[in-house]
Protein backbone atom coordinates (compact mmCIF):
# COMPACT_ATOMS: atom_id res chain seq x y z
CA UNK A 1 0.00 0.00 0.00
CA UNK A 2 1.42 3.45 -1.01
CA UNK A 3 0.16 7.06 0.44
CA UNK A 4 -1.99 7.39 -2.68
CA UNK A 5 -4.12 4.34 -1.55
CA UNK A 6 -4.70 5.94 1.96
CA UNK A 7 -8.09 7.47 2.62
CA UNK A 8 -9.36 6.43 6.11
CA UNK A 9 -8.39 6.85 9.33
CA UNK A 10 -8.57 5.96 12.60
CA UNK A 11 -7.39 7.24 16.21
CA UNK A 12 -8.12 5.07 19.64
CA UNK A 13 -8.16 7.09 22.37
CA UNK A 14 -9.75 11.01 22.63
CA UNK A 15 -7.91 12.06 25.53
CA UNK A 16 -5.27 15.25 24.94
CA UNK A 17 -3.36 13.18 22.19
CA UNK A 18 -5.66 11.32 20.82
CA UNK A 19 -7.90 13.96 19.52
CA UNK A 20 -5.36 16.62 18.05
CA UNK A 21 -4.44 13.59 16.15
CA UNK A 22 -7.39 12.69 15.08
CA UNK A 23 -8.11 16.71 13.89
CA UNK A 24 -4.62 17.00 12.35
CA UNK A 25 -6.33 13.31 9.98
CA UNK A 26 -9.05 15.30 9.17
CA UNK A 27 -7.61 18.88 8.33
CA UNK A 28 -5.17 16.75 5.85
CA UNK A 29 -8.59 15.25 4.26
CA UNK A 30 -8.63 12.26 5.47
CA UNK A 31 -12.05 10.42 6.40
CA UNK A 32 -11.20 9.90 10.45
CA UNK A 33 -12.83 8.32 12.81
CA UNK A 34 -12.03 8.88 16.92
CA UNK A 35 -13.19 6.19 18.96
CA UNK A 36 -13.02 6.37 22.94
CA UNK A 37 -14.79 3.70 24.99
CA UNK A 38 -16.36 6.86 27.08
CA UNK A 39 -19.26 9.25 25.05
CA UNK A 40 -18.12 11.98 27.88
CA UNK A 41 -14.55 11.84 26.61
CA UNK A 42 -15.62 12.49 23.15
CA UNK A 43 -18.01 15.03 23.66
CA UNK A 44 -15.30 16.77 25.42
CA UNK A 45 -12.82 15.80 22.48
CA UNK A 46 -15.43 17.61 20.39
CA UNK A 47 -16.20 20.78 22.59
CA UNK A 48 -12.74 21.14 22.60
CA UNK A 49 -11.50 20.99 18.63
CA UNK A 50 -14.73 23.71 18.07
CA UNK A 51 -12.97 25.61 20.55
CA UNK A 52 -9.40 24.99 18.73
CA UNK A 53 -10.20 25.85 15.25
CA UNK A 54 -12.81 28.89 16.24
CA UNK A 55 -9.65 30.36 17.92
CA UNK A 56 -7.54 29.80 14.56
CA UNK A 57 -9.85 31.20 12.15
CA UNK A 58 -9.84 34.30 14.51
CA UNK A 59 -6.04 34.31 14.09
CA UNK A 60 -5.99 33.55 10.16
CA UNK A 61 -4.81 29.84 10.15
CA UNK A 62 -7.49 28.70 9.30
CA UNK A 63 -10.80 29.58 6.92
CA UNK A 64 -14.47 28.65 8.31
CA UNK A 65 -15.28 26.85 5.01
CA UNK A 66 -11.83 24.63 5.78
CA UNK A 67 -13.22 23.96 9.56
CA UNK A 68 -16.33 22.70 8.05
CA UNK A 69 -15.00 20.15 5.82
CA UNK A 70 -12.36 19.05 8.34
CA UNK A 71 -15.50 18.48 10.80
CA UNK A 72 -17.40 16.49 8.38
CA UNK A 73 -14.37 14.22 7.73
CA UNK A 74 -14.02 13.34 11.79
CA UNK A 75 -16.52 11.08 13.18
CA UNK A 76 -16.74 9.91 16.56
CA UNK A 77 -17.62 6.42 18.18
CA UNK A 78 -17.41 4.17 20.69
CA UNK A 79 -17.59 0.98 18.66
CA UNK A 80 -14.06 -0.07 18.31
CA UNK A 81 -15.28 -2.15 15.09
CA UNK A 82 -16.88 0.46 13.99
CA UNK A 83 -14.02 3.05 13.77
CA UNK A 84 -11.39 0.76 12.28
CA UNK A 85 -13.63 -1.69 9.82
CA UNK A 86 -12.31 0.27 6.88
CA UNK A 87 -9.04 1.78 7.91
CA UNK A 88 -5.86 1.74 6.19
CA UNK A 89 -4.06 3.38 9.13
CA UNK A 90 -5.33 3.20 12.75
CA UNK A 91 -3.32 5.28 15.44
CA UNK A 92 -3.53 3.90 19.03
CA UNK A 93 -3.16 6.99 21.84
CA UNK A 94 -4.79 5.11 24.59
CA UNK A 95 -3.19 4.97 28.31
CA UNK A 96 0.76 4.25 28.29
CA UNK A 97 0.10 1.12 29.51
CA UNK A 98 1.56 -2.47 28.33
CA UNK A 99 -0.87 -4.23 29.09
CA UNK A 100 -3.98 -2.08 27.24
CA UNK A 101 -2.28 -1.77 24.57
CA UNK A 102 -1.53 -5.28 23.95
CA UNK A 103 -5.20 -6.04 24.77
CA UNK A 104 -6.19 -3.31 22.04
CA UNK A 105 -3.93 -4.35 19.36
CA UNK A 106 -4.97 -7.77 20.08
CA UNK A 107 -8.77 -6.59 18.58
CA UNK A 108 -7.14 -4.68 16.28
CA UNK A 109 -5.57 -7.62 14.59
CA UNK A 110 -9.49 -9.30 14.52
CA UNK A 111 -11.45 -6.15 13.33
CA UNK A 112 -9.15 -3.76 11.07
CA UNK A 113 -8.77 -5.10 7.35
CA UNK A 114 -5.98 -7.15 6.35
CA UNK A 115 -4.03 -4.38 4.72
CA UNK A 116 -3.92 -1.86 7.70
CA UNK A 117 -1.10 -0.37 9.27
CA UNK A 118 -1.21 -0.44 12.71
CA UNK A 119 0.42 2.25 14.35
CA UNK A 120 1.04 3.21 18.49
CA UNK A 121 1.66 6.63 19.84
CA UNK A 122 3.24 5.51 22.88
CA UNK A 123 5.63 8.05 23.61
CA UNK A 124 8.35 5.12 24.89
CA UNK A 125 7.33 1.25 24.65
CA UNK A 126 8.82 0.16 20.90
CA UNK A 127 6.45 -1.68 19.08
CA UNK A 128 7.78 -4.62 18.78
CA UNK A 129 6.54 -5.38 22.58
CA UNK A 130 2.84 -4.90 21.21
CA UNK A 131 3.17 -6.60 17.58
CA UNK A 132 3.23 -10.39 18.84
CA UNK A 133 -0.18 -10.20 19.68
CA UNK A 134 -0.82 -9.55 15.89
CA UNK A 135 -0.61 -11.44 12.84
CA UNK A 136 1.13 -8.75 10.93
CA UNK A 137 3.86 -7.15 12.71
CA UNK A 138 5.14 -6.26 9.44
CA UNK A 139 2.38 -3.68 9.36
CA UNK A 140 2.83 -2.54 13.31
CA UNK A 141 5.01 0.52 13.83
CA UNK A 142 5.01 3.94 16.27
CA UNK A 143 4.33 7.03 15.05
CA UNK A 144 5.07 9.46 18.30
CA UNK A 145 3.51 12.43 17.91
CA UNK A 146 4.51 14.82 20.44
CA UNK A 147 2.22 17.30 22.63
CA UNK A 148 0.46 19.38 21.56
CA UNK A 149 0.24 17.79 18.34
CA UNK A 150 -1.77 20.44 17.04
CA UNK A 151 1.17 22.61 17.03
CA UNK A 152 4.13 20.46 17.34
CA UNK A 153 5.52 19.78 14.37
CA UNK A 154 8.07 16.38 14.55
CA UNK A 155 7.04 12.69 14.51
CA UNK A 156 9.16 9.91 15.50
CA UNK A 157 8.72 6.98 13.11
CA UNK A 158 9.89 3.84 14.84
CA UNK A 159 10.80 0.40 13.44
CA UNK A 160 11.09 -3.14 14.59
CA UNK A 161 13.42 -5.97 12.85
CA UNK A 162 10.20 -7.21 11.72
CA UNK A 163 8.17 -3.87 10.80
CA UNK A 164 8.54 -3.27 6.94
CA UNK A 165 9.98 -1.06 4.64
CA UNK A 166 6.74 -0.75 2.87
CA UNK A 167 5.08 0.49 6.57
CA UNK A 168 7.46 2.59 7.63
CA UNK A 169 7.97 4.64 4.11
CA UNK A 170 3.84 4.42 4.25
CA UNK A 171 4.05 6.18 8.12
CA UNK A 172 6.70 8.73 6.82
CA UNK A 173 4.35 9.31 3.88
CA UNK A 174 1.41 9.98 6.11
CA UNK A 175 3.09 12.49 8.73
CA UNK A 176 4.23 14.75 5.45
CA UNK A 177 0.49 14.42 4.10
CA UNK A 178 -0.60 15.67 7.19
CA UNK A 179 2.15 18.59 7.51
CA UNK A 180 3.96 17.31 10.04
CA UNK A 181 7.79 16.13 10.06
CA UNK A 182 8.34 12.34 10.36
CA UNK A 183 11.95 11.47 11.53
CA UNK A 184 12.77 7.55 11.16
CA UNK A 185 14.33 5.62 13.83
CA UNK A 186 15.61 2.46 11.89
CA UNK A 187 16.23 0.52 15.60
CA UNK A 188 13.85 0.59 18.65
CA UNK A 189 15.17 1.76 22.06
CA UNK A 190 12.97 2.37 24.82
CA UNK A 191 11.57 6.07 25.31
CA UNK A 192 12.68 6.72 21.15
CA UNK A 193 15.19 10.19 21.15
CA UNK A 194 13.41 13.37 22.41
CA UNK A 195 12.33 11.27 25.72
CA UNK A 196 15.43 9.61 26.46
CA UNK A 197 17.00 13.16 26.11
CA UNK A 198 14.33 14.34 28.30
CA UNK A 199 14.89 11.49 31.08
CA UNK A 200 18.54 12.47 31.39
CA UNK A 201 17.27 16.08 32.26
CA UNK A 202 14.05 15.29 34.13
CA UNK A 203 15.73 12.72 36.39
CA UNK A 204 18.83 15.49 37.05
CA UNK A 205 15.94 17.59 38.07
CA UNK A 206 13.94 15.57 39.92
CA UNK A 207 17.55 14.44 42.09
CA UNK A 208 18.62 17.85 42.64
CA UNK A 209 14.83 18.90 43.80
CA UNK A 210 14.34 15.91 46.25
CA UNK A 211 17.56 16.20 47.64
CA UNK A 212 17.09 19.78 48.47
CA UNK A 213 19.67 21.71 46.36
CA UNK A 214 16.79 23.98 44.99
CA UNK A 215 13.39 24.38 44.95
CA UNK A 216 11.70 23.48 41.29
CA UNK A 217 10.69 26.60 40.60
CA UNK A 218 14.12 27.85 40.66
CA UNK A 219 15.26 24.52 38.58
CA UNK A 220 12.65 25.79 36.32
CA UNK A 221 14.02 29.23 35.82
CA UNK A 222 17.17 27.98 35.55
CA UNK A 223 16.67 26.06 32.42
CA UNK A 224 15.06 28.51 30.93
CA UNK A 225 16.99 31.78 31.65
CA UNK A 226 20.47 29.55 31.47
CA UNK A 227 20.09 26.65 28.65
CA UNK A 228 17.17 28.87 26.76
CA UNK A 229 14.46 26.13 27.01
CA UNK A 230 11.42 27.47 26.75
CA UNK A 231 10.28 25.32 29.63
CA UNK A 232 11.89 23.96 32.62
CA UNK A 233 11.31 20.29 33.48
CA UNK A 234 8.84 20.43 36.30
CA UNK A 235 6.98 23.17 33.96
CA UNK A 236 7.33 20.78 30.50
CA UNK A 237 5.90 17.37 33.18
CA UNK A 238 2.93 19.48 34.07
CA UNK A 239 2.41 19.93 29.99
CA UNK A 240 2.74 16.71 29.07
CA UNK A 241 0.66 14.91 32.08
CA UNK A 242 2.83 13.61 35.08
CA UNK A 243 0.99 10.61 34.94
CA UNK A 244 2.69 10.25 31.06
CA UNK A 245 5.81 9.86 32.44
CA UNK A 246 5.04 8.09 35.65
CA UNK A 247 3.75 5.39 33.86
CA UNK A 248 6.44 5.56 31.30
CA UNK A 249 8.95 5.19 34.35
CA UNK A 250 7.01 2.16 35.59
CA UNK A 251 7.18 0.58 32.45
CA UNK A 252 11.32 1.19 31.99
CA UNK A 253 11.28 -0.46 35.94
CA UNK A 254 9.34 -3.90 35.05
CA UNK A 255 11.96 -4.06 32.14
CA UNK A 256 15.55 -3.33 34.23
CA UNK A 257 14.48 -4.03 37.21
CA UNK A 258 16.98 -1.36 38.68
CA UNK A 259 15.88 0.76 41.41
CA UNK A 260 16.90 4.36 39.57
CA UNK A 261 14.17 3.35 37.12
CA UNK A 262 11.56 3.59 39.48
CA UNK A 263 9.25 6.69 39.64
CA UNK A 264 10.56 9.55 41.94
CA UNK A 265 8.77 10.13 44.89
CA UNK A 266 7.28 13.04 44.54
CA UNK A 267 5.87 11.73 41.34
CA UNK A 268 4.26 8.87 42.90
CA UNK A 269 2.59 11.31 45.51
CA UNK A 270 1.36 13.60 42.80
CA UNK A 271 -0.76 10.57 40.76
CA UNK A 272 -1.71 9.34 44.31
CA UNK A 273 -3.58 12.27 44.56
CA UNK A 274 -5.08 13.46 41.13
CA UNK A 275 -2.73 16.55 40.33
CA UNK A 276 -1.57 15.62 37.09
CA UNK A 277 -0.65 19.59 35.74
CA UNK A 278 -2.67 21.60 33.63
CA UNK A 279 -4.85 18.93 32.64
CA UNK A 280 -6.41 18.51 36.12
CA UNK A 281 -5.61 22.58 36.80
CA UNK A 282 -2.87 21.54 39.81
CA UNK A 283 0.37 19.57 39.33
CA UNK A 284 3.49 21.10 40.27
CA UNK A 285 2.23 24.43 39.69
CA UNK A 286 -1.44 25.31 39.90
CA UNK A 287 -3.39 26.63 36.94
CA UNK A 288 -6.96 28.75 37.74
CA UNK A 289 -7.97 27.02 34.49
CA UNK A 290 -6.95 23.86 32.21
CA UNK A 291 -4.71 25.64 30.09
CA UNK A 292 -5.19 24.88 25.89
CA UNK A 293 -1.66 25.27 24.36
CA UNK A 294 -2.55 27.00 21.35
C-alpha cells in the first residue's frame, strides 16, 4: 500500500493526544474516525477541537469553510469495530500502559482489514513489545507524535526488525500528508530520542529537587533563563501529564528491574492524589484554568 491508496483513518483514544491527532487526519482530508470507549470523553474531544479551530480562524490559520469540511471528515464512536472496519491506518493513543495496549492491538488484529497499518503513539514502549499479539507485525510501527500535536511539528517513526519497509515509508508518507515532520528511527530503544534526552534532564531535576539543592521553581528558571528552554522540566511534566511519564517510568522499571528506574517520589505522591498539571488545573504548579496550548 502506497500514500496514494490511503483514505481512512482511525485514532483510539480522545484524551489530549488522541484527539489533536485525530483533527490533524481530518484537516489533511482524510475520512477519520475517533473512537473512545467513554461518550463523555468524546463530547469533550469535540467541545474542545470547536474551541481549537474557532480560535484559529480568529487568528488567520485557518478559513471557516476549511473547519467545516475538516469536521465532516471526523466522526466519533465508541464501537471499536466500527471506527477501524475500513481503515488503512489506525493510530492507538490510549493509556501508556503495556498491558492495554496489547489487549487493544490484540482486537485490532481481529477487526481492522488485512491491509492496515497499525500504528502506536506511545511516547516510549517500541512496538515490537505490542506486535506479537498480531498477525502482521510487518504492518505494526510507532508514530510518536509529540504534545500538543496540534502545534508540534516532529514525529518519531519507529521500526522493529520485523516492521517493513513498505510500513514505515507508508508512516513517513502519512506524517508529510498531514504537515507534520516524520523522523525515522531504523532501531527501537525504549523512550525513542526526544524522551530519552528528556529522562537524562528530568531525572537530574527531579535528584537535585528531592535532595534539596533547589526548589523546582528555581530549577525551572534555571533552564530557561540559562540553557534557553522554553520550559523547565517540572513546567514541561505538568504539559505533558505527570501521569505520562510516571507510567512511562514504571514501564522502563518492570523491564531493568533497577531501582533508579523507578518513579521519583514526589511523582508517585502527585498521581496518588489526582494533580496531574494543567490537565487537572494543579500539578506542580497550579493553573486557575486547564490551560489549551494554542
Amino acid at each position: 500500500m502506497n500514500i496514494d491508496q490511503v483514505k481512512n483513518v482511525a485514532v483510539l483514544g480522545a484524551g489530549s493526544m488522541g484527539h489533536q491527532i485525530a483533527m490533524l487526519c481530518a484537516l489533511g482530508g482524510y475520512d477519520t474516525y475517533l473512537q473512545d470507549i467513554n461518550n463523555n470523553a468524546l463530547n469533550e474531544a469535540k467541545s474542545t477541537l470547536e474551541k481549537r479551530m474557532n480560535d484559529w480562524i480568529k487568528k488567520n490559520k485557518l478559513t471557516e469553510n476549511e473547519k467545516k469540511t475538516a469536521f465532516s471528515k471526523l466522526h466519533l464512536t465508541t464501537e471499536l469495530e466500527t471506527a477501524v472496519a475500513e481503515a488503512d491506518i489506525v493510530i492507538e493513543a490510549v493509556v501508556e500502559k503495556l498491558d492495554v495496549k496489547r489487549e487493544v492491538f490484540s482486537k485490532l488484529d481481529k477487526l481492522a482489514p488485512r491491509h492496515a497499518v497499525l500504528a502506536t503513539n506511545s511516547s516510549t514502549i517500541v512496538n515490537s513489545k505490542i506486535a506479537d499479539v498480531t498477525s502482521r507485525p510487518d504492518k505494526v510501527i510507532n508514530m510518536h507524535f509529540f504534545f500538543p500535536p496540534l502545534v508540534m511539528d516532529c514525529v518519531e517513526v519507529v521500526k522493529s526488525d520485523q516492521s517493513s519497509n513498505e510500513t514505515a515509508q507508508l508512516a513517513m508518507d502519512f506524517c508529510e500528508s498531514i504537515g507534520r515532520t516524520g523522523v525515522l528511527l531504523e532501531k527501537e530503544i525504549y523512550g525513542f530520542i526526544a524522551n530519552r534526552l528528556l529522562f537524562a534532564l528530568s531525572n537530574e531535576a527531579m535528584y537535585l529537587y528531592e535532595n534539596g539543592y533547589a526548589d523546582f521553581e528555581d530549577i525551572d528558571l534555571i533552564a530557561k533563563k540559562a540553557l534557553s528552554h522554553p520550559l523547565g522540566p517540572f513546567e514541561l511534566a505538568d504539559l505533558s501529564g505527570i501521569d505520562v511519564g510516571y507510567y512511562a517510568n514504571l514501564q522502563l522499571y518492570e523491564e531493568t528491574g533497577d531501582p533508579k528506574d523507578k518513579p521519583a517520589k514526589s511523582i508517585e505522591e502527585k498521581v496518588k492524589q489526582g494533580h496531574l498539571g494543567r490537565k487537572t488545573g494543579k500539578g506542580w504548579y497550579e493553573y486557575s484554568e486547564r490551560a489549551v496550548v494554542k
